[in-house]
N, C-alpha and C. Protein backbone atom coordinates (compact mmCIF):
# COMPACT_ATOMS: atom_id res chain seq x y z
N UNK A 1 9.89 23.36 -28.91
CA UNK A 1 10.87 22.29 -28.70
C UNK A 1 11.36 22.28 -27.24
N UNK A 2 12.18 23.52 -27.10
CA UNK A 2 11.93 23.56 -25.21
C UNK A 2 10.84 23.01 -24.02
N UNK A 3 10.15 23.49 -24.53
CA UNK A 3 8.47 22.70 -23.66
C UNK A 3 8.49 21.34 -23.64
N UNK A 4 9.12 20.51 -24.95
CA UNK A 4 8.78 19.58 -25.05
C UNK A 4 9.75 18.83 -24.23
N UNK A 5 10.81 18.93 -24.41
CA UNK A 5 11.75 18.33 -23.58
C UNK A 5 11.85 18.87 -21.76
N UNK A 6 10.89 19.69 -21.53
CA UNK A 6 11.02 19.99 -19.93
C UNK A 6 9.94 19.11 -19.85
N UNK A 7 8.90 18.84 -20.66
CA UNK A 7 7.94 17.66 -20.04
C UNK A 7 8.42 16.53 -20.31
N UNK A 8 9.09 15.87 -21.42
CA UNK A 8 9.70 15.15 -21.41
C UNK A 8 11.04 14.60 -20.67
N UNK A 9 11.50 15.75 -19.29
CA UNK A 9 12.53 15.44 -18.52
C UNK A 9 12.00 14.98 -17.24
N UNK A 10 11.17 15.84 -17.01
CA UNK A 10 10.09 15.82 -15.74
C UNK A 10 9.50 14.25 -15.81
N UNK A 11 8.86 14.05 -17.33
CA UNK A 11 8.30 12.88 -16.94
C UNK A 11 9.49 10.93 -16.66
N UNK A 12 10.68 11.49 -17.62
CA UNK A 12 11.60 11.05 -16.96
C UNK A 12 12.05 10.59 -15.51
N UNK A 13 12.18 11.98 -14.90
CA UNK A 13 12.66 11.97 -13.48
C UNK A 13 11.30 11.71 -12.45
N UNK A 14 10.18 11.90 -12.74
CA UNK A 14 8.84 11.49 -11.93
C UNK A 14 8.53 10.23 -11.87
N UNK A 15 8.51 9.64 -13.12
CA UNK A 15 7.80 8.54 -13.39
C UNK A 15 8.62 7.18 -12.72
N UNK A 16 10.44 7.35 -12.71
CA UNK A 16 10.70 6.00 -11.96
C UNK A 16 10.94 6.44 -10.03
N UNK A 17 10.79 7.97 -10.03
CA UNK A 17 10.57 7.88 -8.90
C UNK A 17 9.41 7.21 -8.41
N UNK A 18 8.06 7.89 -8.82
CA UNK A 18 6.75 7.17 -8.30
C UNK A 18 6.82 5.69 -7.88
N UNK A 19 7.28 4.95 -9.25
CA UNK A 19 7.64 3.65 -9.42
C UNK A 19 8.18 3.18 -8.29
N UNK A 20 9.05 3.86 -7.83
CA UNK A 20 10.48 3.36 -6.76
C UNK A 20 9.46 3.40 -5.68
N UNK A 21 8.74 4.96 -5.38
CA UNK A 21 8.82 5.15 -4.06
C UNK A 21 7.10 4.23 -3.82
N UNK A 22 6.08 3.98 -4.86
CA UNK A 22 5.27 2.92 -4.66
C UNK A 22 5.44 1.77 -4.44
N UNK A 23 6.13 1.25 -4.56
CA UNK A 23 7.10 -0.55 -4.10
C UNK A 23 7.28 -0.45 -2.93
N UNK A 24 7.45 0.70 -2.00
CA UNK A 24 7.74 0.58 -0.52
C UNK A 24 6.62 0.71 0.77
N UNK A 25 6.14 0.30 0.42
CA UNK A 25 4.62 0.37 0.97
C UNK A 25 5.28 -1.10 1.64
N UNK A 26 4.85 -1.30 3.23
CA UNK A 26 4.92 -2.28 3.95
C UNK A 26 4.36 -3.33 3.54
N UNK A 27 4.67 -4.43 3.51
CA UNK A 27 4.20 -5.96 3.11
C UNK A 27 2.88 -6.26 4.40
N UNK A 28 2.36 -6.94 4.04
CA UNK A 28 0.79 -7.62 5.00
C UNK A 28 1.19 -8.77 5.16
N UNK A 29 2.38 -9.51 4.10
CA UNK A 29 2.40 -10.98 4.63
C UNK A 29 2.64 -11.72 5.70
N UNK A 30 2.43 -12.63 5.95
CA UNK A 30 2.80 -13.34 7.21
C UNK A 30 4.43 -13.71 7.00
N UNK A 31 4.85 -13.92 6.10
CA UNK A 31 6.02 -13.95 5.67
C UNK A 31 7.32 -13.00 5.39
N UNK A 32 6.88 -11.86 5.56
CA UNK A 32 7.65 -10.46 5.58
C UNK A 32 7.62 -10.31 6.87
N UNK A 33 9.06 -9.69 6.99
CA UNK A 33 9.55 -9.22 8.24
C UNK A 33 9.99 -7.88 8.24
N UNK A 34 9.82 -6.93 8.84
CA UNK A 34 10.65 -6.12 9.00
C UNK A 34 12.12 -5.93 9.20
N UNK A 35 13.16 -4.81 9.07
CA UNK A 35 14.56 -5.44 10.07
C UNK A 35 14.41 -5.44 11.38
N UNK A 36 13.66 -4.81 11.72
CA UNK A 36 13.30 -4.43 13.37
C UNK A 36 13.03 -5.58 13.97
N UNK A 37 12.26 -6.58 12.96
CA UNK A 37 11.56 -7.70 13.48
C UNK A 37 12.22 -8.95 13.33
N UNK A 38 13.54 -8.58 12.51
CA UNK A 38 14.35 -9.66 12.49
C UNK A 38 15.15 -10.12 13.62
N UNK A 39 15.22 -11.18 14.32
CA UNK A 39 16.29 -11.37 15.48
C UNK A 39 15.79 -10.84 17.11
N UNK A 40 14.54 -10.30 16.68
CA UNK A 40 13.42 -10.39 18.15
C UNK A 40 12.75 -11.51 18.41
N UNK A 41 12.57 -11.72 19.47
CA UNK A 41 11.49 -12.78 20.25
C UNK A 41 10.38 -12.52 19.55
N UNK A 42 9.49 -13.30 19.77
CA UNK A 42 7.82 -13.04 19.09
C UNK A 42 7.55 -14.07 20.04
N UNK A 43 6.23 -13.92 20.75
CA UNK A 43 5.25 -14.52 21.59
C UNK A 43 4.55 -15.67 20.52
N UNK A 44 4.78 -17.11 20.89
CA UNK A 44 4.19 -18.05 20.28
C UNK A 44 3.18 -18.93 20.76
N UNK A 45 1.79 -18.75 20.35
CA UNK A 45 0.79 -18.99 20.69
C UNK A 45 -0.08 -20.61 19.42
N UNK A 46 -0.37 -21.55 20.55
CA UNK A 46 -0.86 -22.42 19.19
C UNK A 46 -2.52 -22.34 19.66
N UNK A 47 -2.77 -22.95 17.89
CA UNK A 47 -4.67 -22.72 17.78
C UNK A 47 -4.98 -23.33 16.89
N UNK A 48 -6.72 -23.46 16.26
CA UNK A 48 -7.17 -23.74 15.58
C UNK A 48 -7.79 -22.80 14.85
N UNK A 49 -8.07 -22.80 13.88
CA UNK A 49 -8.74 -21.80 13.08
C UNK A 49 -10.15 -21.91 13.18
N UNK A 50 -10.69 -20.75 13.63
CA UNK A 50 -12.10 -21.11 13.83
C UNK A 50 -13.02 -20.83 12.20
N UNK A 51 -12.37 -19.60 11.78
CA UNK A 51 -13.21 -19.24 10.27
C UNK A 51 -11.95 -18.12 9.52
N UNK A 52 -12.74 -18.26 8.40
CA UNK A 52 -11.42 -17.51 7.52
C UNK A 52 -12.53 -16.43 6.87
N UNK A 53 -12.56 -15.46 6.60
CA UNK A 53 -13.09 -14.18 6.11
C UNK A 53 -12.25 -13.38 4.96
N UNK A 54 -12.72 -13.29 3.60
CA UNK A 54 -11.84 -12.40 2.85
C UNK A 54 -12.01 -11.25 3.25
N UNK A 55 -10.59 -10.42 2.69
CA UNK A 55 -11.35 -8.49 3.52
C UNK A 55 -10.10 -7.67 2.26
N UNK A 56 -10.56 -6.48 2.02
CA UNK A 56 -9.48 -5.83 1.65
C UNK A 56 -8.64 -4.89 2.08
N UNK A 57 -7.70 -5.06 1.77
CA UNK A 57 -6.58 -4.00 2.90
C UNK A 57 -6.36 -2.84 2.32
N UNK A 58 -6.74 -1.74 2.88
CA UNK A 58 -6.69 -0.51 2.18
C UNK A 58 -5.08 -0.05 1.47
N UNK A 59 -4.75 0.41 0.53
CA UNK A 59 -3.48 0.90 -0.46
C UNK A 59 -3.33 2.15 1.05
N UNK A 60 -1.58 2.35 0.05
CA UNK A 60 -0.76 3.36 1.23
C UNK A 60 -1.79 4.80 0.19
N UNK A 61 -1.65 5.64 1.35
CA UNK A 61 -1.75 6.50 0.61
C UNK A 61 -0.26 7.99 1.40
N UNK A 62 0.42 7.60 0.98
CA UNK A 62 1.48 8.48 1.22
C UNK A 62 1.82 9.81 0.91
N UNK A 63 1.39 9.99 -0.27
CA UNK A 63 1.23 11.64 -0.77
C UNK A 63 2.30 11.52 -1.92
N UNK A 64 2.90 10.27 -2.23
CA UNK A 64 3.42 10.72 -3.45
C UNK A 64 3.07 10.42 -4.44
N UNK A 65 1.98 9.83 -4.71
CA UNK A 65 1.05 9.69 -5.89
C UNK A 65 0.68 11.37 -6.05
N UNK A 66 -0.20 11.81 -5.21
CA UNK A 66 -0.14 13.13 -4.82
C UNK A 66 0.19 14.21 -5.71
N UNK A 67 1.60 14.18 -4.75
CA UNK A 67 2.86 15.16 -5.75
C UNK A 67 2.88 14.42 -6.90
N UNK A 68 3.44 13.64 -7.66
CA UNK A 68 3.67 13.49 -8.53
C UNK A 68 2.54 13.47 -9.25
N UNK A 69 1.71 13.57 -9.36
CA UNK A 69 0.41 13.46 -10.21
C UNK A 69 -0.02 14.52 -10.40
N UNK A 70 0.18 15.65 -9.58
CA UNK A 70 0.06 16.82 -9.42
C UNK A 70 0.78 17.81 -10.33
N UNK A 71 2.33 17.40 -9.94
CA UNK A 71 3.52 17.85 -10.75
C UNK A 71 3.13 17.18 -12.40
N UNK A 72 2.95 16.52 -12.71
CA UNK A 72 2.95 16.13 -14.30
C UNK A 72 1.49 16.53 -14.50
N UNK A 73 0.43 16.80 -14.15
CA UNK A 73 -0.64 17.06 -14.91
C UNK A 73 -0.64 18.85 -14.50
N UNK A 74 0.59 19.52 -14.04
CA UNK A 74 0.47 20.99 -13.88
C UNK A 74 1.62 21.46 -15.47
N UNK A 75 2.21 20.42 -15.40
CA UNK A 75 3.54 20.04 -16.71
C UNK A 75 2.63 20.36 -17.95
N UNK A 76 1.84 18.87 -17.73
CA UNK A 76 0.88 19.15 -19.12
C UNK A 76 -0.26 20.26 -19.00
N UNK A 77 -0.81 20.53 -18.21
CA UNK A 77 -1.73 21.40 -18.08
C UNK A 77 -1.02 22.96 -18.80
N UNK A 78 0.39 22.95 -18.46
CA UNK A 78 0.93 24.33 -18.97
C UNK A 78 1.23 24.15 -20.45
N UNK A 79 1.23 23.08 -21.24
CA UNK A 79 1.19 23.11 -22.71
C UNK A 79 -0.38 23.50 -23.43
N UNK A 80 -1.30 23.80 -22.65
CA UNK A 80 -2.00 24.66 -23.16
C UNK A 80 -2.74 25.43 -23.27
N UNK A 81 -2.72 26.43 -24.60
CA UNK A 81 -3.00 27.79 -24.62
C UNK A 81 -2.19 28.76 -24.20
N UNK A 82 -2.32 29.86 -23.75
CA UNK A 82 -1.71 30.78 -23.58
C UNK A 82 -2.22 31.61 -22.48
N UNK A 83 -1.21 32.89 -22.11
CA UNK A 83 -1.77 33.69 -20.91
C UNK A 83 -2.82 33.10 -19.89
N UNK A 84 -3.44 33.74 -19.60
CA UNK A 84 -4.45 33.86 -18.79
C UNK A 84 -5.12 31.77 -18.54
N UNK A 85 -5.23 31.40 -19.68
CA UNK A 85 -5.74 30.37 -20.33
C UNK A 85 -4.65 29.27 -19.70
N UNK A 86 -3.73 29.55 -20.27
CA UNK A 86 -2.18 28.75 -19.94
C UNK A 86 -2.02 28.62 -18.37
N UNK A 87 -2.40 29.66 -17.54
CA UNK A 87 -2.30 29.65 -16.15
C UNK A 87 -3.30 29.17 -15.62
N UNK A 88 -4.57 28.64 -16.08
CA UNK A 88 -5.89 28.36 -15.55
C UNK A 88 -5.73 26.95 -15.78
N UNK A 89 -5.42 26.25 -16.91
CA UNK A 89 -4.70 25.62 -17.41
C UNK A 89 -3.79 24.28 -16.79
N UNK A 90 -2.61 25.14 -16.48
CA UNK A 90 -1.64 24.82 -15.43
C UNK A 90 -2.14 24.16 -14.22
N UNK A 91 -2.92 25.30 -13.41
CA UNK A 91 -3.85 25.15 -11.94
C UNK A 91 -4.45 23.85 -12.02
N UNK A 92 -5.50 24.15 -12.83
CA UNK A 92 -6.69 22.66 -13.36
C UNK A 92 -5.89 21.34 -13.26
N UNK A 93 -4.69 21.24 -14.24
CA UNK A 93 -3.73 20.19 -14.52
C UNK A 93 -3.51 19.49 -13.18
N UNK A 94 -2.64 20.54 -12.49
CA UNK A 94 -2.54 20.17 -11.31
C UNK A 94 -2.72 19.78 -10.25
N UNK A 95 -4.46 20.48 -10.21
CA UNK A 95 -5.41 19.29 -9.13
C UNK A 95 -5.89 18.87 -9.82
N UNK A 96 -6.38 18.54 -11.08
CA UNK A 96 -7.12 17.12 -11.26
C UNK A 96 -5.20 16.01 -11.40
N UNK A 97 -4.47 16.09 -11.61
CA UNK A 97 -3.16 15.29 -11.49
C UNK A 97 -3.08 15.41 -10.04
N UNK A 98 -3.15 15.49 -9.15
CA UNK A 98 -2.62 15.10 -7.76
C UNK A 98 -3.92 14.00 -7.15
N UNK A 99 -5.52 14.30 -7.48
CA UNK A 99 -6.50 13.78 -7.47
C UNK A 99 -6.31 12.54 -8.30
N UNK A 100 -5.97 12.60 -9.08
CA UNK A 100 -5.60 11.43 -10.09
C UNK A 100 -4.19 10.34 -9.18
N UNK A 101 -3.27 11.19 -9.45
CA UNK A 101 -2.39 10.44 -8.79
C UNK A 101 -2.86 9.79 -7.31
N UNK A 102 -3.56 10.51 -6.42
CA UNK A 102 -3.22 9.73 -5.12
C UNK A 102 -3.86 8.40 -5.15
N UNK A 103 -5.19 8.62 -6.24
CA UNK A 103 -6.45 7.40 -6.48
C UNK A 103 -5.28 6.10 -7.02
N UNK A 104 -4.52 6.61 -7.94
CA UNK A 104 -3.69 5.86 -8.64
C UNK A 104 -2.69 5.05 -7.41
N UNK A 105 -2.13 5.59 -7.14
CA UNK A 105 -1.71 4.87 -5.67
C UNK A 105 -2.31 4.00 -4.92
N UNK A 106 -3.29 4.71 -4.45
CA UNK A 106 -4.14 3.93 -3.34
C UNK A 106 -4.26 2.33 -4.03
N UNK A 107 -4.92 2.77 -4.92
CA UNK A 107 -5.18 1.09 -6.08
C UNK A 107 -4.39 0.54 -6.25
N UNK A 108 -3.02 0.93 -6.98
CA UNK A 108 -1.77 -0.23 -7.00
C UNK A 108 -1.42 -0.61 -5.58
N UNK A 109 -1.93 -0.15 -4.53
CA UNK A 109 -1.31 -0.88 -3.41
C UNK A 109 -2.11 -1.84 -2.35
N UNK A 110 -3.61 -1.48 -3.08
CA UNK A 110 -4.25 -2.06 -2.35
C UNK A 110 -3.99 -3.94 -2.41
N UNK A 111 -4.38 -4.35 -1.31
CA UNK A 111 -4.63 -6.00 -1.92
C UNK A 111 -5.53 -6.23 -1.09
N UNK A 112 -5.27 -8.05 -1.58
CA UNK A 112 -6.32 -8.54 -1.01
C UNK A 112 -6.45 -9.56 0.53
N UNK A 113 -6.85 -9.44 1.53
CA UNK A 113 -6.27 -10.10 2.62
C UNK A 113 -7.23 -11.18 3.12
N UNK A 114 -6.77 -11.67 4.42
CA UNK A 114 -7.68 -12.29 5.28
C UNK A 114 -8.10 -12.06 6.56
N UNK A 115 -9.47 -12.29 7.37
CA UNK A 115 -9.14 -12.03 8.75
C UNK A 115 -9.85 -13.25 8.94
N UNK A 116 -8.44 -13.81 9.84
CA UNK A 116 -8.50 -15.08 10.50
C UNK A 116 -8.73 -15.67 12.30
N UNK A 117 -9.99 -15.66 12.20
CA UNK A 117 -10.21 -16.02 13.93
C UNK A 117 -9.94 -17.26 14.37
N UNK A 118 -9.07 -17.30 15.33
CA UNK A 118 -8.17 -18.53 15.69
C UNK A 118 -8.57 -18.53 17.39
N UNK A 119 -9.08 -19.78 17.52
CA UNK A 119 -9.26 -20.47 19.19
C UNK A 119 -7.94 -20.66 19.86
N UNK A 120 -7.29 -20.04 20.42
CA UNK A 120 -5.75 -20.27 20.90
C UNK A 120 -6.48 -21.61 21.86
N UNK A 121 -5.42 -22.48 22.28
CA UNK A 121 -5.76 -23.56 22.59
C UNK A 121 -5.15 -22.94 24.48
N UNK A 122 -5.45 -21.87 24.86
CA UNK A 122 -5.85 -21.58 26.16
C UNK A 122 -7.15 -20.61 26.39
N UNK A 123 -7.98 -21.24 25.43
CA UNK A 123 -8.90 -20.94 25.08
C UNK A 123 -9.27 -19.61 24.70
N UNK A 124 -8.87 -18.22 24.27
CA UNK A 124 -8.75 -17.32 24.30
C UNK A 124 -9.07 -17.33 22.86
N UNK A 125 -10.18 -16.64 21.62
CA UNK A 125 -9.72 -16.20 20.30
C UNK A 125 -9.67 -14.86 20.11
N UNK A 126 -9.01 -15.08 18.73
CA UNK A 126 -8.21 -13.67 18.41
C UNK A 126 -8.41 -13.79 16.95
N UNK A 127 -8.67 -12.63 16.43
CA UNK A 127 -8.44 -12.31 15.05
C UNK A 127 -7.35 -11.58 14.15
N UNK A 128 -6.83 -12.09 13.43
CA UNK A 128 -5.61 -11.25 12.68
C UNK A 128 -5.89 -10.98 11.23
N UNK A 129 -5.85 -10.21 10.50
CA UNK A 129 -5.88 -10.09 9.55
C UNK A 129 -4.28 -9.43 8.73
N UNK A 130 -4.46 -9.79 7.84
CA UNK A 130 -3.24 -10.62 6.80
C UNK A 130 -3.23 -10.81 5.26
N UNK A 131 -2.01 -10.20 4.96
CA UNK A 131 -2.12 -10.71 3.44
C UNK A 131 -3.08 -11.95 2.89
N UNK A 132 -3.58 -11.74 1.65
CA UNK A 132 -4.01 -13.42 1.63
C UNK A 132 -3.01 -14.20 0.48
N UNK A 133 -1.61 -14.54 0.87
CA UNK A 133 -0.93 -15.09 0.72
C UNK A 133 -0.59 -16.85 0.51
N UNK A 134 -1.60 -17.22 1.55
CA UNK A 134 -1.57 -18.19 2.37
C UNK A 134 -3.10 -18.47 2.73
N UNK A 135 -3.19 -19.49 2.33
CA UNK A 135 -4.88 -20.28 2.67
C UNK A 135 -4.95 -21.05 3.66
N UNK A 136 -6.18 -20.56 4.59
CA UNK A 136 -6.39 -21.44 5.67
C UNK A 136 -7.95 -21.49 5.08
N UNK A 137 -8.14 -22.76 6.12
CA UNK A 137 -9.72 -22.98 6.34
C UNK A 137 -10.12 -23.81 7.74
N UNK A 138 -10.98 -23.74 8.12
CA UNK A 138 -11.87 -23.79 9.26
C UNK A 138 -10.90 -25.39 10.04
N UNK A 139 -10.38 -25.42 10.96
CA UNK A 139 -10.08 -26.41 11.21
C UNK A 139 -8.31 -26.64 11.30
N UNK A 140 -7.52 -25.97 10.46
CA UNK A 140 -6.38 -25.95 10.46
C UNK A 140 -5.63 -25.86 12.06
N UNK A 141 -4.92 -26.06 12.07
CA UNK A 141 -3.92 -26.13 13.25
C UNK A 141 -2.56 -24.83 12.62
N UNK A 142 -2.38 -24.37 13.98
CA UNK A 142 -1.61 -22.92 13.17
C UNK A 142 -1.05 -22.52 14.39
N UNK A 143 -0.11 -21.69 14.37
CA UNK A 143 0.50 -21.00 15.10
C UNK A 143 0.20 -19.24 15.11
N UNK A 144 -0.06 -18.50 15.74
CA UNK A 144 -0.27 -17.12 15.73
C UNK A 144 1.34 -16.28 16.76
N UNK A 145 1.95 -15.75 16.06
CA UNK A 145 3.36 -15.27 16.50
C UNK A 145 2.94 -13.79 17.06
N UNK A 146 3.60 -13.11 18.01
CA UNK A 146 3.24 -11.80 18.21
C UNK A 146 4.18 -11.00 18.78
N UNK A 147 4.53 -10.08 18.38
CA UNK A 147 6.11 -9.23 18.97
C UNK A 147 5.39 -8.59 19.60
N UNK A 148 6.59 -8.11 20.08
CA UNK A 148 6.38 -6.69 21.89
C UNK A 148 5.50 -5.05 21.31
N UNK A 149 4.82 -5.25 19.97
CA UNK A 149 4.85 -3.99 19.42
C UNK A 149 2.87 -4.80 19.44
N UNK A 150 2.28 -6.06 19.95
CA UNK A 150 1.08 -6.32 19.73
C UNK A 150 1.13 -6.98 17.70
N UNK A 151 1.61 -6.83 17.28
CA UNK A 151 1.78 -7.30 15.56
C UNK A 151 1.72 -8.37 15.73
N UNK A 152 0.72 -9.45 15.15
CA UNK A 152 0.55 -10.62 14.86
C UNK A 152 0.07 -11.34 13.73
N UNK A 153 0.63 -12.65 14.07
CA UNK A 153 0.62 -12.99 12.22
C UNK A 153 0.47 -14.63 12.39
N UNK A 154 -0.71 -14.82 11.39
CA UNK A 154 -0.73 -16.50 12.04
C UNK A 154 0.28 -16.99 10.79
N UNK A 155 0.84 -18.52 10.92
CA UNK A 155 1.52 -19.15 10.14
C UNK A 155 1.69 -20.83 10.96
N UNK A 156 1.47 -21.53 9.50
CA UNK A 156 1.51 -22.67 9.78
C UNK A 156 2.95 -23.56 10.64
């Protein structure tokens, strides 16, 4: 009964952390701002879209899929068997749960984006890639914005 409720507390206190701390993974959109990026200048550049390319944007991989995947499959790994068994057990749990978890991460965060090559109309192109939020295609008229940090983001 003890056992049961330390895995059952653990998975409690793990599970809306993960939750919490996977949601904070930086946005790709053209539409997300940082606070940093709120109330700065951004360099405004106009263009045409020369081509649109799907691409995928790799997931965070932060390390707390990691730990936590680690921590709950060392949890369950210690419910079984005993001695020697129980500690081999434990170990196993634990890296295949951190192996598990980080994969698990990576995937919920991955998405799906664009990279968009745009003719700036001083003739110069540039490619950005970007949430795919927002549909362009070959021909559009667009604006490409860019702060003092090189970060750019096209938007209509």
């Amino acid at each position: 009964m003890k056992k049961q409720f330390h895995v059952a507390a653990l998975l409690l206190v793990t599970l809306p952390l993960v939750t919490l701390l996977s949601g904070c993974p930086a946005s790709m959109s053209a539409s997300a701002y940082t606070r940093d990026q709120a109330r700065s200048a951004q360099n405004v550049e106009y263009g045409t879209v020369q081509s649109v390319r799907e691409v995928q944007i790799e997931g965070t991989k932060s390390g707390v899929g990691t730990v936590a995947g680690g921590a709950i499959g060392g949890v369950l790994g210690n419910e079984v068997g005993a001695g020697t068994g129980r500690t081999l057990a434990t170990i196993g749990g634990g890296l295949a749960g951190a192996v598990a978890g980080s994969a698990i991460e990576e995937g919920a965060t991955r998405q799906r984006g664009l990279e968009i090559t745009v003719r700036l109309d001083n003739g110069r192109t540039m490619a950005v890639t970007q949430a795919a939020d927002e549909s362009f295609v070959a021909g559009d008229r667009v604006r490409v914005l860019t702060d003092r940090y090189g970060t750019a983001r096209v938007v209509r």
